[in-house]
C-alpha atoms as a PDB file:
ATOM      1  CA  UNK A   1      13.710  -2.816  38.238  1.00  0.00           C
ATOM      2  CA  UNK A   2      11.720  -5.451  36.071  1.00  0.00           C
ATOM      3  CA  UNK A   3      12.263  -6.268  33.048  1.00  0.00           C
ATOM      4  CA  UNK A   4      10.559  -3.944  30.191  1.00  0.00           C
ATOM      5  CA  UNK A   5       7.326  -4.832  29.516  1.00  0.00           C
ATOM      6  CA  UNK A   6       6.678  -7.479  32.415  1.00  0.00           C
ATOM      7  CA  UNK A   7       3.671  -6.876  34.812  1.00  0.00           C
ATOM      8  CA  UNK A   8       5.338  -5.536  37.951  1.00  0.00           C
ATOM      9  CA  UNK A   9       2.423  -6.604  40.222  1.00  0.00           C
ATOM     10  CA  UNK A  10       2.568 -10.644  39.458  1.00  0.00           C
ATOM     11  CA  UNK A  11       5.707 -12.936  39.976  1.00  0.00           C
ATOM     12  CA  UNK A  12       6.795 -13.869  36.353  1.00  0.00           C
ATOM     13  CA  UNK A  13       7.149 -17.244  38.051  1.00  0.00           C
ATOM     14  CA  UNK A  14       3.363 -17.730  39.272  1.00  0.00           C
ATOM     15  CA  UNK A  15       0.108 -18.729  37.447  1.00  0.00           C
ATOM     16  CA  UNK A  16      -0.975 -15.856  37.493  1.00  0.00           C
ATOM     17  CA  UNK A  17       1.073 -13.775  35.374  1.00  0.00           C
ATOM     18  CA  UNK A  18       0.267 -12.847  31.811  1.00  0.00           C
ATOM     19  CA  UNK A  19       3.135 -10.456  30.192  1.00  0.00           C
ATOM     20  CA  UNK A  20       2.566  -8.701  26.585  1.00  0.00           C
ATOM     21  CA  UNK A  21       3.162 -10.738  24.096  1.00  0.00           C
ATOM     22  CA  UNK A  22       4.869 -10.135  20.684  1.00  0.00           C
ATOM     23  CA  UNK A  23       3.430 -10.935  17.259  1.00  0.00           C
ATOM     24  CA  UNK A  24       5.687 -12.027  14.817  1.00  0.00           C
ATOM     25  CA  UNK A  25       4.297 -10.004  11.717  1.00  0.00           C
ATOM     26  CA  UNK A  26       5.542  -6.824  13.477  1.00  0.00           C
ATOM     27  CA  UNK A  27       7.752  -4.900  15.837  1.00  0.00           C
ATOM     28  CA  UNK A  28       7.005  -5.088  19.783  1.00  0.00           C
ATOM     29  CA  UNK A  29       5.458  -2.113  21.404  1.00  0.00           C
ATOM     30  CA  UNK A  30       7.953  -0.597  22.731  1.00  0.00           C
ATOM     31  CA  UNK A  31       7.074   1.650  26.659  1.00  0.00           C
ATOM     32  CA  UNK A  32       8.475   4.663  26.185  1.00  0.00           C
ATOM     33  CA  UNK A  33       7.969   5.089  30.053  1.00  0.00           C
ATOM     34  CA  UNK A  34       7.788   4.018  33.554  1.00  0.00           C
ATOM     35  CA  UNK A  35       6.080   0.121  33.691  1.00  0.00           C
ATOM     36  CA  UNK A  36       6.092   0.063  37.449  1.00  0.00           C
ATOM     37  CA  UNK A  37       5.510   2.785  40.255  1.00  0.00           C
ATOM     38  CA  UNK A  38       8.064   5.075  40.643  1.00  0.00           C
ATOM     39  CA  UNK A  39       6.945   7.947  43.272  1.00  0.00           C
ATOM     40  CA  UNK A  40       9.683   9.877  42.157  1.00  0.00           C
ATOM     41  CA  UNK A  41       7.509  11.150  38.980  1.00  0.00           C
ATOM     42  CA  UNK A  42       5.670  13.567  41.185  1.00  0.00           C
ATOM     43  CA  UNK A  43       8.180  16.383  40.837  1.00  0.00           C
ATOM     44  CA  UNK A  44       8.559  15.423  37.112  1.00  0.00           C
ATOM     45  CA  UNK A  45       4.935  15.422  36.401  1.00  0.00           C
ATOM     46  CA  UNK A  46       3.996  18.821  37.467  1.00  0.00           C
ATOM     47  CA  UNK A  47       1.654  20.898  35.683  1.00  0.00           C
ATOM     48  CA  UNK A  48       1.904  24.229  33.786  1.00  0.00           C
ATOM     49  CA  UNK A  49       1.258  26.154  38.003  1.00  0.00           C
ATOM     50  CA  UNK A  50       3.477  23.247  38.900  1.00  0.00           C
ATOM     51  CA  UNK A  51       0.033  21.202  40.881  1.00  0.00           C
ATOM     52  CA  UNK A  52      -2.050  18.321  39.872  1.00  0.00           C
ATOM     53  CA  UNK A  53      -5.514  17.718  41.033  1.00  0.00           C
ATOM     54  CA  UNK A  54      -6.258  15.119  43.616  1.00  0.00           C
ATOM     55  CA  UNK A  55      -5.320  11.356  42.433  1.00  0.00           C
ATOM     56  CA  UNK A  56      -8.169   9.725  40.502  1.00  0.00           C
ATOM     57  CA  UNK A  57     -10.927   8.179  42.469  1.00  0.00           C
ATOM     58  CA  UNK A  58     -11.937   3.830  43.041  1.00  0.00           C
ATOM     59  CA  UNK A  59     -14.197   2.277  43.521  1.00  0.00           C
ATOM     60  CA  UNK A  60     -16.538  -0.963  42.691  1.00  0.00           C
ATOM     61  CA  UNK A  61     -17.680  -1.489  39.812  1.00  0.00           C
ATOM     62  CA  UNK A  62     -19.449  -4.750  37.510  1.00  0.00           C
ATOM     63  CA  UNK A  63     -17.317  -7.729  36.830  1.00  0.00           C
ATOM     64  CA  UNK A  64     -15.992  -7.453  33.474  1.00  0.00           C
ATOM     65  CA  UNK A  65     -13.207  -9.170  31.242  1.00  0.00           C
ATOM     66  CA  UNK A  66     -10.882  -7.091  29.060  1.00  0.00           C
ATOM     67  CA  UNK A  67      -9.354  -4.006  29.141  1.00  0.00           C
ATOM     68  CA  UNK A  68     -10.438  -1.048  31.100  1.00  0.00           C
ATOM     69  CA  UNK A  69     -10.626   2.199  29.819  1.00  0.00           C
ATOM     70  CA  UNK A  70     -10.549   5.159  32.361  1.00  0.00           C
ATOM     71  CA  UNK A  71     -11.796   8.561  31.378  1.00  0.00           C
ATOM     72  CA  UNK A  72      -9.932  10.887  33.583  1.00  0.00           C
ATOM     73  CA  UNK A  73     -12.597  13.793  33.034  1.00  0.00           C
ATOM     74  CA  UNK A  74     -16.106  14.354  32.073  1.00  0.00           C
ATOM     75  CA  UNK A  75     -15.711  14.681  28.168  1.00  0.00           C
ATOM     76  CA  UNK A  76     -12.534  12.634  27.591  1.00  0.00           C
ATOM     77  CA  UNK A  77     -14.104   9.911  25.460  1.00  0.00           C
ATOM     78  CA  UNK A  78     -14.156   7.089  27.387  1.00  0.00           C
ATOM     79  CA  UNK A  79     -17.347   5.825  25.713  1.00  0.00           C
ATOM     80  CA  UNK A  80     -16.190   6.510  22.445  1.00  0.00           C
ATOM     81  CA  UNK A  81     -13.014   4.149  22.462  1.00  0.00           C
ATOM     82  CA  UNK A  82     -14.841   1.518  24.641  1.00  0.00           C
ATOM     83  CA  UNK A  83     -17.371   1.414  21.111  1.00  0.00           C
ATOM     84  CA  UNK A  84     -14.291   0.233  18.917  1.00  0.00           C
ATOM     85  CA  UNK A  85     -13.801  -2.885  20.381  1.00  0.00           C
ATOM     86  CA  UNK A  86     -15.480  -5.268  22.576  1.00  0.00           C
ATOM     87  CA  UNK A  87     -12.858  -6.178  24.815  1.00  0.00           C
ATOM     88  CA  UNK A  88     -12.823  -2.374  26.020  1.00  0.00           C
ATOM     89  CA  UNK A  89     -14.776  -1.729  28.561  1.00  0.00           C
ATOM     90  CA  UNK A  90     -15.806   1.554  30.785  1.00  0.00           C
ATOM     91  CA  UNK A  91     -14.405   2.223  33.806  1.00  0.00           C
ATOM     92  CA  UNK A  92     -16.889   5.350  34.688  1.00  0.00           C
ATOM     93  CA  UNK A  93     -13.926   7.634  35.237  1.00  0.00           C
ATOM     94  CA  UNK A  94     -12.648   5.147  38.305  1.00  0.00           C
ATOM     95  CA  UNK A  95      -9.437   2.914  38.594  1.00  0.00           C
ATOM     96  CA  UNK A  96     -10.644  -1.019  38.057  1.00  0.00           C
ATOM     97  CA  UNK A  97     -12.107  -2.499  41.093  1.00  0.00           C
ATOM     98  CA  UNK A  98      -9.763  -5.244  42.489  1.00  0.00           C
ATOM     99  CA  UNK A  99     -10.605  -8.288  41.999  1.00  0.00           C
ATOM    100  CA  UNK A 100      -7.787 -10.137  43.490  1.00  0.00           C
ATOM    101  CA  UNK A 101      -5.999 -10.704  39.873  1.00  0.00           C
ATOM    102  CA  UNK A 102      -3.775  -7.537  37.171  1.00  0.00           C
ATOM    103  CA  UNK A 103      -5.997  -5.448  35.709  1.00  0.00           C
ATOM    104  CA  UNK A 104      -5.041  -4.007  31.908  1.00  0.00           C
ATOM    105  CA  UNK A 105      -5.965  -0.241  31.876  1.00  0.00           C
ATOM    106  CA  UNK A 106      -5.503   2.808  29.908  1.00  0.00           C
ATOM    107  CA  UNK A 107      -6.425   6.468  30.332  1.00  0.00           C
ATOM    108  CA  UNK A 108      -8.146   8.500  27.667  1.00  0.00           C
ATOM    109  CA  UNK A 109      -7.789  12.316  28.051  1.00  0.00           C
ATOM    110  CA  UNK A 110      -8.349  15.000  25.880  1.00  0.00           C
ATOM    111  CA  UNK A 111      -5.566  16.988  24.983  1.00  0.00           C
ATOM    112  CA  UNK A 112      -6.827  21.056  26.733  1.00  0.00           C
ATOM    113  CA  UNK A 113      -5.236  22.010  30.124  1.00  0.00           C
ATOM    114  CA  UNK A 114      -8.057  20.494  31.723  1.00  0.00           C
ATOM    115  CA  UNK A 115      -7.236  16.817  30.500  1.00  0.00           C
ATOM    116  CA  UNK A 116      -3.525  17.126  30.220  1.00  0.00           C
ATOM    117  CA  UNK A 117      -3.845  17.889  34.470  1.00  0.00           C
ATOM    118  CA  UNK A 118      -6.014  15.083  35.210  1.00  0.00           C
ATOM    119  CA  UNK A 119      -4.129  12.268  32.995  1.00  0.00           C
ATOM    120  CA  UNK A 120      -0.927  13.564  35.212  1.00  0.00           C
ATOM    121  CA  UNK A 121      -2.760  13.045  38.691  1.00  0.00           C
ATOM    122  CA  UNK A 122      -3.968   9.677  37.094  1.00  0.00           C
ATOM    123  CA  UNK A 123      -0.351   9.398  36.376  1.00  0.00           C
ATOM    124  CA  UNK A 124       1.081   9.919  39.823  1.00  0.00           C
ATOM    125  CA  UNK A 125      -1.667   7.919  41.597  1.00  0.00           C
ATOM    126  CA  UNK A 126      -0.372   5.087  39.470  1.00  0.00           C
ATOM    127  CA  UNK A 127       3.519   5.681  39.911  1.00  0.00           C
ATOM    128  CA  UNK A 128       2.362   6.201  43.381  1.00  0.00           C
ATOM    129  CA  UNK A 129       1.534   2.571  43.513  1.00  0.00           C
ATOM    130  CA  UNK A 130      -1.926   3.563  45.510  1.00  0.00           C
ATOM    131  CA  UNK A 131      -3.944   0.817  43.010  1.00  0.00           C
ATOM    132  CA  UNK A 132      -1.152  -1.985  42.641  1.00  0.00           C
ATOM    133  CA  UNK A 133      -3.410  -4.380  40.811  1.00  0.00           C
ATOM    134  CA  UNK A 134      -3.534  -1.937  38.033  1.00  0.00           C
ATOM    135  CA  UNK A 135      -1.655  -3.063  35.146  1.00  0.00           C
ATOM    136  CA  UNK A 136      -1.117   0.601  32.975  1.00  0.00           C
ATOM    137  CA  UNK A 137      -0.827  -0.043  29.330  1.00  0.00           C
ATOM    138  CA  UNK A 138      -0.877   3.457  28.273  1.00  0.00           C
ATOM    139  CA  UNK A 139      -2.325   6.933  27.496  1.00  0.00           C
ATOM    140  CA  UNK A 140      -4.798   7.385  24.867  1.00  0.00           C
ATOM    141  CA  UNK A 141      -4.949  11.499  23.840  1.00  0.00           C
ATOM    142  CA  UNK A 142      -8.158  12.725  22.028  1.00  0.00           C
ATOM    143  CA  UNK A 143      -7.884  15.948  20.282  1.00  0.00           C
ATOM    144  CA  UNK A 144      -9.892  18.574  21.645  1.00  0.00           C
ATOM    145  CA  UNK A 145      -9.953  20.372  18.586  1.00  0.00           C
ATOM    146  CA  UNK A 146      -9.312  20.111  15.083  1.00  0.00           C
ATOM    147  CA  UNK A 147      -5.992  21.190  13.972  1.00  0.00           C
ATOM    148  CA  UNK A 148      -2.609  21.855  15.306  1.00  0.00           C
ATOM    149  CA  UNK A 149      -2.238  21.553  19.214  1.00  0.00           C
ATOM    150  CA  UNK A 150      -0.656  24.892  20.432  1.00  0.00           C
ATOM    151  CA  UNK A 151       3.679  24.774  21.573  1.00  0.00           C
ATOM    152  CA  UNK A 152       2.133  25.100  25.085  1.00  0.00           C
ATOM    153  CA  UNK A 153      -0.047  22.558  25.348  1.00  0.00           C
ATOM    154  CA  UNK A 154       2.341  20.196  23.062  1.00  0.00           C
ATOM    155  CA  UNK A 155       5.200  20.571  25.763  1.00  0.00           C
ATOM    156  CA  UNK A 156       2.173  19.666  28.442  1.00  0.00           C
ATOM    157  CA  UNK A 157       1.564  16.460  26.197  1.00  0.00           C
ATOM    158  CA  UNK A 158       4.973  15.408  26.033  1.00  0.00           C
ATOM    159  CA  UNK A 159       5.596  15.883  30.044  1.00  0.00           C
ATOM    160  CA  UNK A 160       2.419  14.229  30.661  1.00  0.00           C
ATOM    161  CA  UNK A 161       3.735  11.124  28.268  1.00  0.00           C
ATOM    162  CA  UNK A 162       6.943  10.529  30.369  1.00  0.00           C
ATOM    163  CA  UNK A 163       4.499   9.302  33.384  1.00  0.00           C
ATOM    164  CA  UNK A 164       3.040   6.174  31.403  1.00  0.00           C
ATOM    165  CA  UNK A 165       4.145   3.616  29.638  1.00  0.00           C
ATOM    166  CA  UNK A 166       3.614   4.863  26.229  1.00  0.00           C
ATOM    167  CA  UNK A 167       1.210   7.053  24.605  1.00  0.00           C
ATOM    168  CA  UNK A 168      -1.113   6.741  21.651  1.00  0.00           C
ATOM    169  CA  UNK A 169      -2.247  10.319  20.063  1.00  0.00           C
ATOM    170  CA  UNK A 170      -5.211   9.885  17.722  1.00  0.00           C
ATOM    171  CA  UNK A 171      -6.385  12.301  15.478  1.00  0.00           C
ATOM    172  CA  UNK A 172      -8.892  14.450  14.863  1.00  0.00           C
ATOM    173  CA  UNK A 173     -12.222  12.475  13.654  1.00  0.00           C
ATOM    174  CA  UNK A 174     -15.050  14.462  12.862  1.00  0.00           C
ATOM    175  CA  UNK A 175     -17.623  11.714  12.738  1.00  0.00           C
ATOM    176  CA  UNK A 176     -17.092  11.176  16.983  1.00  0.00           C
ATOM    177  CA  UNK A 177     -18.208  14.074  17.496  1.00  0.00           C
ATOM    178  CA  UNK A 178     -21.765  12.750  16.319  1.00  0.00           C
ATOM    179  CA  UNK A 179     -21.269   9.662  18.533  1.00  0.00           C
ATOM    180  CA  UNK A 180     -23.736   9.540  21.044  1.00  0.00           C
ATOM    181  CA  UNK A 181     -22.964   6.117  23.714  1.00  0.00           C
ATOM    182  CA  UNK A 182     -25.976   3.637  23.508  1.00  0.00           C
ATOM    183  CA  UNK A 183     -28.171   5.739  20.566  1.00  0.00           C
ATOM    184  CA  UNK A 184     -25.958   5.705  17.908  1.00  0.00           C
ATOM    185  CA  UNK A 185     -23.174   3.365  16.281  1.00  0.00           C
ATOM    186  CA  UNK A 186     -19.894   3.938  16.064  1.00  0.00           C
ATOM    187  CA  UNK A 187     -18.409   2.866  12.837  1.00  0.00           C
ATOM    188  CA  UNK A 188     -15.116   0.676  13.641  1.00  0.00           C
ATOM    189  CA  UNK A 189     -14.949  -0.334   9.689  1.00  0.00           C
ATOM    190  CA  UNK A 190     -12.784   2.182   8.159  1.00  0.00           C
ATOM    191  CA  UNK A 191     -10.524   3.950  11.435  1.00  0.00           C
ATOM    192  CA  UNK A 192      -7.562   6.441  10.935  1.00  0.00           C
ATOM    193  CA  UNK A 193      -3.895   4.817  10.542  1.00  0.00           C
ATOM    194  CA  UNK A 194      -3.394   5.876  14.402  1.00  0.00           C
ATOM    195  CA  UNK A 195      -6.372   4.462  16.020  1.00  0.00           C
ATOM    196  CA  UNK A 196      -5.508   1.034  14.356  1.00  0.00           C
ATOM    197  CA  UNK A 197      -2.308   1.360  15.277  1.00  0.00           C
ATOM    198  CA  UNK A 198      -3.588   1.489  19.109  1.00  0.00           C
ATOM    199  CA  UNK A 199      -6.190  -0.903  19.059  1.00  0.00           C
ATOM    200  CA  UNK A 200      -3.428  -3.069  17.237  1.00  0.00           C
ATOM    201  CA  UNK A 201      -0.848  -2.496  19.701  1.00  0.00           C
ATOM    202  CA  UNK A 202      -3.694  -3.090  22.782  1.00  0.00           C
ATOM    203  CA  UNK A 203      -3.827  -6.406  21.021  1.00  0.00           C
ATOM    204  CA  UNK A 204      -0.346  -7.122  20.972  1.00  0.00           C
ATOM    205  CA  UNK A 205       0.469  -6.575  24.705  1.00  0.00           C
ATOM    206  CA  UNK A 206      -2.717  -8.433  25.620  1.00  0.00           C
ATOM    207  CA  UNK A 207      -2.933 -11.092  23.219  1.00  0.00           C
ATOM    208  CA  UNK A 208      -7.004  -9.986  22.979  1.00  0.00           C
ATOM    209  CA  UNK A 209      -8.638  -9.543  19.595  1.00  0.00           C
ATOM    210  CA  UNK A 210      -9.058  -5.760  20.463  1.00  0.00           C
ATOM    211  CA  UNK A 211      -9.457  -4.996  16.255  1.00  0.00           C
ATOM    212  CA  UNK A 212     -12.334  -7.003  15.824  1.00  0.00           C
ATOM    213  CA  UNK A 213     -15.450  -5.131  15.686  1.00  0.00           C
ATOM    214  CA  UNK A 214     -17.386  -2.678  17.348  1.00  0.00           C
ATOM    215  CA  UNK A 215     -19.488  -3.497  20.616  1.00  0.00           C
ATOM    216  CA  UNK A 216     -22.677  -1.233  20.683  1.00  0.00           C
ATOM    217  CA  UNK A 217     -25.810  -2.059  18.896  1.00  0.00           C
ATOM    218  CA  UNK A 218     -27.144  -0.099  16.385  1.00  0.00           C
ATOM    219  CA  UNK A 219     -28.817   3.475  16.792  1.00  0.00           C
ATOM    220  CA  UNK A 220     -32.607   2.837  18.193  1.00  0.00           C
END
């Protein structure tokens, strides 16, 4: 078992490596689950009818610098955290290509059945170890709705969180849902507690300035 937070992919001891690093102004992030592949997470990770769709597809994709955001369904809102920073990037619903170094990743999924089941088979496809340059920071849930999630779908969340290394669950924010990707800007200036929290943390274990600024160009 490696230690917690180091990249179980790269020797500690080799040029390569890059491990989270802490700032002193406030507490390290802390995984609140598996940092390496464990295939024993199947059984744990299965759904509410006890499957998981098929494992998340790869493929190539651009070169790119950064952290990756995957989508893990149509609608998660992949495009819509990729506009609060410019060191996220899209990973069109696809692991990172491999590029012969760690890649920093996270999964966005929306928190319905539908999202909950994907971000698991993303889940076991990484504890799997099937993409081993993948370097998982975490989960990012969107709401699907406003208000309360239902006891169902809350147990699904916190099942789903004990296959990644730690989750960040943003709240509702009614001004997304007017976000359109590449027409209109998203406005990074004045984010929900929780969403800073996450970009802050992203910063944290990467030691990128994730917090500053938005990345799209204004609505044309």
């Amino acid at each position: 078992m490696s230690e917690p937070g180091a990249n179980p992919w790269v020797d500690p001891g080799s040029e390569e490596y890059v491990g989270p690093q802490s700032d002193a102004g406030r507490s390290p992030v802390v995984a609140t689950g598996p940092t390496q592949p464990h295939p024993g997470l199947r059984s744990q990770l299965g759904g509410m009818t006890g499957q998981v769709p098929a494992m998340a597809p790869s493929g190539p994709r651009g070169p790119g610098q950064g952290i990756w955001v995957v989508g893990v369904h149509g609608g998660a809102g992949e495009s819509t955290i990729v506009a609060l920073s410019p060191h996220l990037q899209q990973a069109d619903h696809r692991w990172p290509p491999r590029r012969g170094r760690s890649e920093w990743c996270v999964l966005v999924a929306r928190t319905n059945a539908a999202g909950l089941h994907n971000a698991r088979a993303a889940a076991i496809d990484y504890a799997a170890g099937h993409e081993p340059h993948v370097m998982l920071l975490g989960l990012v849930l969107i709401p699907d709705a406003p208000g309360k999630l239902p006891k169902d779908l809350a147990r699904e969340v916190t099942r789903t969180g004990g296959g990644v290394p730690r989750v960040w669950e943003l709240p509702w924010v009614e001004a997304w849902r007017y976000h359109a990707a590449g027409y209109t800007q998203l406005d990074a200036t004045d984010l929900p507690r929780p969403v800073k929290k996450m970009l802050a943390d992203l910063a944290e274990l990467t030691m990128l300035d994730v917090v500053d600024g938005s990345k799209e160009n204004p609505a044309r």
